[in-house]
N, C-alpha and C. Protein backbone atom coordinates (compact mmCIF):
# COMPACT_ATOMS: atom_id res chain seq x y z
N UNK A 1 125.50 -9.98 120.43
CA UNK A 1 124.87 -10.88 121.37
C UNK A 1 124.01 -11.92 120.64
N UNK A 2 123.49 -11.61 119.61
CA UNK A 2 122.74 -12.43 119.08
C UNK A 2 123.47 -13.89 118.44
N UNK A 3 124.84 -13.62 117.95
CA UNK A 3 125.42 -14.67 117.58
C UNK A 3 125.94 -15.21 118.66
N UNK A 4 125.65 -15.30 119.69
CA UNK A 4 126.16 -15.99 121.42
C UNK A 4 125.33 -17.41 121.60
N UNK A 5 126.44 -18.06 121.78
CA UNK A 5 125.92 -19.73 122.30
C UNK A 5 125.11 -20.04 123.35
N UNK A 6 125.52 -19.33 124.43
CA UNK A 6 125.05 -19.00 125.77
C UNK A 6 125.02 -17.14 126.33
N UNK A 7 124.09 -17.23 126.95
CA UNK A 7 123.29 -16.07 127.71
C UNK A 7 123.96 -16.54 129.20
N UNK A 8 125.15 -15.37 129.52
CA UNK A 8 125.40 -15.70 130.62
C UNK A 8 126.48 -14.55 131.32
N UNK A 9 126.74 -14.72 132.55
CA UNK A 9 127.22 -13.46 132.82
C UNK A 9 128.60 -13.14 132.13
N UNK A 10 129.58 -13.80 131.93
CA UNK A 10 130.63 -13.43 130.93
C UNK A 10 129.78 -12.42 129.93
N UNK A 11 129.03 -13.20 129.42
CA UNK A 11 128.71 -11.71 128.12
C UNK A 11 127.73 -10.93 128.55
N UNK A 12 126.96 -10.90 129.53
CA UNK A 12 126.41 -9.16 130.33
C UNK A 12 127.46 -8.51 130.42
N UNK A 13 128.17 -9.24 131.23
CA UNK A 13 129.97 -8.22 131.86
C UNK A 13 130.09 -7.35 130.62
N UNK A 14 130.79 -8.34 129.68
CA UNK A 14 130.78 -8.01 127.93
C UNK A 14 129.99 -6.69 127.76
N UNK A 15 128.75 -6.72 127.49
CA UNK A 15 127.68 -5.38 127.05
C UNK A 15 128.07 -4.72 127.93
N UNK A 16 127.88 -4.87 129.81
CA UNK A 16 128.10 -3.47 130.34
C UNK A 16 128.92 -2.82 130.21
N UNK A 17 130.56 -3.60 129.93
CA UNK A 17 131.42 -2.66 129.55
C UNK A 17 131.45 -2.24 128.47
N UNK A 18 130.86 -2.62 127.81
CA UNK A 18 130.91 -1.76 126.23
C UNK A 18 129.86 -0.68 126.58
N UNK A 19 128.77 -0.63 127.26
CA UNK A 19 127.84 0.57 127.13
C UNK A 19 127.83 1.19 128.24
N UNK A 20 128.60 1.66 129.04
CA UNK A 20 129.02 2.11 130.45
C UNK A 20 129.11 3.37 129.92
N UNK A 21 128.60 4.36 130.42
CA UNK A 21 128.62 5.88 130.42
C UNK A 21 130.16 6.36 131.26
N UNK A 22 130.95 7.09 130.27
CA UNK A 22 132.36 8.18 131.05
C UNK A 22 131.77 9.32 131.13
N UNK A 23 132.78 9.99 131.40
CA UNK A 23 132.68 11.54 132.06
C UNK A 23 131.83 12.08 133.26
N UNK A 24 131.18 13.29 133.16
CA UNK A 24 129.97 13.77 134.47
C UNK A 24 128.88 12.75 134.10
N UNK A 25 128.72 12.13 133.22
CA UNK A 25 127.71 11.18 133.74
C UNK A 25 128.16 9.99 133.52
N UNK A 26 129.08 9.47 134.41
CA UNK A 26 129.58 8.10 134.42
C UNK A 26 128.44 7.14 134.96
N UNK A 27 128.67 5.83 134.40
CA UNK A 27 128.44 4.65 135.30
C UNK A 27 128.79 4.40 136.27
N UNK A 28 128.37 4.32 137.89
CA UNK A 28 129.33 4.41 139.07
C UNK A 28 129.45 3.44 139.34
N UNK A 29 127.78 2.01 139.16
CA UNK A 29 127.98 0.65 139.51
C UNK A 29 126.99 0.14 138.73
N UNK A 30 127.45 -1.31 137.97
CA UNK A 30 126.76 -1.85 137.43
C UNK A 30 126.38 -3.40 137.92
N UNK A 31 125.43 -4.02 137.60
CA UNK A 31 125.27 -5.31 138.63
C UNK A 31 124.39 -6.30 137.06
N UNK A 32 124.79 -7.39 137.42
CA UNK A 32 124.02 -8.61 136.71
C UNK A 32 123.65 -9.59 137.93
N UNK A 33 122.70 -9.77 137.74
CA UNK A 33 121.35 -10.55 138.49
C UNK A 33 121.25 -12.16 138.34
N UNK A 34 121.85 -13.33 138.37
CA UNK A 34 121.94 -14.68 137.93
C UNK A 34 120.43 -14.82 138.66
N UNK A 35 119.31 -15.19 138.13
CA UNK A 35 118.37 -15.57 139.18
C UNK A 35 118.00 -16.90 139.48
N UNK A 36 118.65 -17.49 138.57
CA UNK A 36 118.73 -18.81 138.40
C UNK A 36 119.99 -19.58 139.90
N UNK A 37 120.61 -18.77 140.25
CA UNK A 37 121.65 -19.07 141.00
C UNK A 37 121.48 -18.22 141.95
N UNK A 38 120.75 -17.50 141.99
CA UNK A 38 120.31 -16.52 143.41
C UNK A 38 121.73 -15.51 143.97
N UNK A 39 122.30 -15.24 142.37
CA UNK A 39 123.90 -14.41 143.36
C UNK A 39 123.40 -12.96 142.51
N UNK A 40 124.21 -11.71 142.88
CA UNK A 40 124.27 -10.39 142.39
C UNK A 40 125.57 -10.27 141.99
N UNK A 41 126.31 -10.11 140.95
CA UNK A 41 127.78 -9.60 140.40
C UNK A 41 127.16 -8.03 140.04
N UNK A 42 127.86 -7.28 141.01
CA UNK A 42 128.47 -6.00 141.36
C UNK A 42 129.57 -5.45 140.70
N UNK A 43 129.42 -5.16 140.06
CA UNK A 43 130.87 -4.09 139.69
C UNK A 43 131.03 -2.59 139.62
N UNK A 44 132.28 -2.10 139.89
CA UNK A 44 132.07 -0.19 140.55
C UNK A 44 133.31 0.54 139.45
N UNK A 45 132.59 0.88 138.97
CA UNK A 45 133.35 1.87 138.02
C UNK A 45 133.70 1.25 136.63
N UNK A 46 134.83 1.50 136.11
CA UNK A 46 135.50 0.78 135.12
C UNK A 46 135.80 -0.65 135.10
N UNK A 47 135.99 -0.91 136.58
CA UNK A 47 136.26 -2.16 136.70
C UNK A 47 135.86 -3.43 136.74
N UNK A 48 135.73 -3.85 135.39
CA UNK A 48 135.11 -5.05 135.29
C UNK A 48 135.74 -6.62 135.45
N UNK A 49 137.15 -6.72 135.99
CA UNK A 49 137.23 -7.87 136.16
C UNK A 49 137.48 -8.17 137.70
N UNK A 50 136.89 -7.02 138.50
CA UNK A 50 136.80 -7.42 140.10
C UNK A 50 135.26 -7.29 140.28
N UNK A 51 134.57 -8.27 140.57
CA UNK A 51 133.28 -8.27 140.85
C UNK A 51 133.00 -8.44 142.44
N UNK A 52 132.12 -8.04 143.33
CA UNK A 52 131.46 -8.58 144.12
C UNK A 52 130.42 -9.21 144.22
N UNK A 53 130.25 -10.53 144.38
CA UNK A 53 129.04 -11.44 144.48
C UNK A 53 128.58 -11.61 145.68
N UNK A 54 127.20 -11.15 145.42
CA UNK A 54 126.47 -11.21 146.50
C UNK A 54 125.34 -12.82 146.25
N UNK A 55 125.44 -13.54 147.61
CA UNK A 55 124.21 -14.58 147.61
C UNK A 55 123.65 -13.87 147.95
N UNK A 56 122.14 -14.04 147.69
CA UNK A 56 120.68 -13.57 147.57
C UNK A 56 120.80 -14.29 149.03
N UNK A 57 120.49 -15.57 149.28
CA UNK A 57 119.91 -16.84 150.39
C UNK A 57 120.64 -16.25 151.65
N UNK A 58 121.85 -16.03 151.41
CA UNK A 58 122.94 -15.66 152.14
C UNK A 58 122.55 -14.33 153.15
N UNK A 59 122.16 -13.18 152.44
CA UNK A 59 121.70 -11.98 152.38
C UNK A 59 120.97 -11.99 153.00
N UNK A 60 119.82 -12.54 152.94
CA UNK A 60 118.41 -12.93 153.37
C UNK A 60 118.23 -13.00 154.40
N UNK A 61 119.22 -14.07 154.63
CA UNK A 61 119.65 -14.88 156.19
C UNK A 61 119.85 -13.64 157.35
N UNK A 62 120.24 -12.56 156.79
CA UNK A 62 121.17 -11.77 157.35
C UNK A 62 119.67 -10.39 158.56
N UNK A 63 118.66 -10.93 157.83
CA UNK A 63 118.06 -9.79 157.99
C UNK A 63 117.67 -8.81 157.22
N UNK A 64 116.91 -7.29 157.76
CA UNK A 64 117.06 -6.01 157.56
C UNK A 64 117.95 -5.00 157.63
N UNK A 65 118.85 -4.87 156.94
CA UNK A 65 119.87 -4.26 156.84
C UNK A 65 120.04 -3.19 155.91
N UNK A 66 120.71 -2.11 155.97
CA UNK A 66 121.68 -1.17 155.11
C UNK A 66 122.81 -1.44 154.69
N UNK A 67 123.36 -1.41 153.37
CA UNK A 67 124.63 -1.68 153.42
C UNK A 67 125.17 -0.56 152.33
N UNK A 68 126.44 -0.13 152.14
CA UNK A 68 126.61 1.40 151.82
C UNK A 68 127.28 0.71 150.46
N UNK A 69 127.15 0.65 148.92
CA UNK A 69 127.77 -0.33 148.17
C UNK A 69 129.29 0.15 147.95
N UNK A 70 129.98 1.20 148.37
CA UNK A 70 131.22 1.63 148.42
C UNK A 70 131.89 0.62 149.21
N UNK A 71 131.16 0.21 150.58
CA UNK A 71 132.09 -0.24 151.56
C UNK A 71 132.34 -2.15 150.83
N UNK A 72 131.82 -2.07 149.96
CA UNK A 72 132.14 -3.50 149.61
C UNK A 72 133.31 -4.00 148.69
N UNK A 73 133.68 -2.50 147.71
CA UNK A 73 134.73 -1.95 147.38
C UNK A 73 136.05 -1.93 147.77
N UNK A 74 136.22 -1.63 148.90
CA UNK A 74 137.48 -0.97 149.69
C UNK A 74 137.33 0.57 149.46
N UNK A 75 138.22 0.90 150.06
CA UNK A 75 139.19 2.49 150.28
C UNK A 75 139.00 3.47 148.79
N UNK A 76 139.17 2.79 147.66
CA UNK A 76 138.98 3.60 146.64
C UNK A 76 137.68 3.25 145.64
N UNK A 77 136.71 3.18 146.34
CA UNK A 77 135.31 2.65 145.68
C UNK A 77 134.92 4.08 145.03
N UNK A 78 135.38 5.18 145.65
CA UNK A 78 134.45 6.49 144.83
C UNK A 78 135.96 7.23 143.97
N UNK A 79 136.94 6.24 143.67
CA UNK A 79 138.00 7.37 142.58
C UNK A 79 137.24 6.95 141.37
């Protein structure tokens, strides 16, 4: 990281998948924070090139809410 041009989510993605915990103590979801851009990139399991982005502003808008982070997944968010 230190030899990196830019600080940006391509290379968080980068580190989390390199330091993501397998086995009984897996990583189940990992997230990078843009705060500069007010979004959340979500990612669930291994899978790092399907993200969910969440707007912050967007969110906001929405209220007080629960939201279950599987269901943002689909059908196989907990294999």
């Amino acid at each position: 990281m230190s030899g990196a041009k830019e600080l940006g989510v391509p290379l968080i993605r980068e580190a989390l998948e390199k330091t993501r915990q397998g086995g009984g103590a897996r990583t189940v979801y990992s997230n990078i924070c843009d705060l500069k851009k007010g979004l959340v990139h979500v990612y669930n399991l291994v899978d790092f090139g399907n993200a969910v982005v969440l707007d912050l502003a967007e969110e906001l808008k929405k209220g007080q809410r629960r939201l279950a982070l599987p269901s943002l997944f689909g059908p196989k968010a907990e294999d």
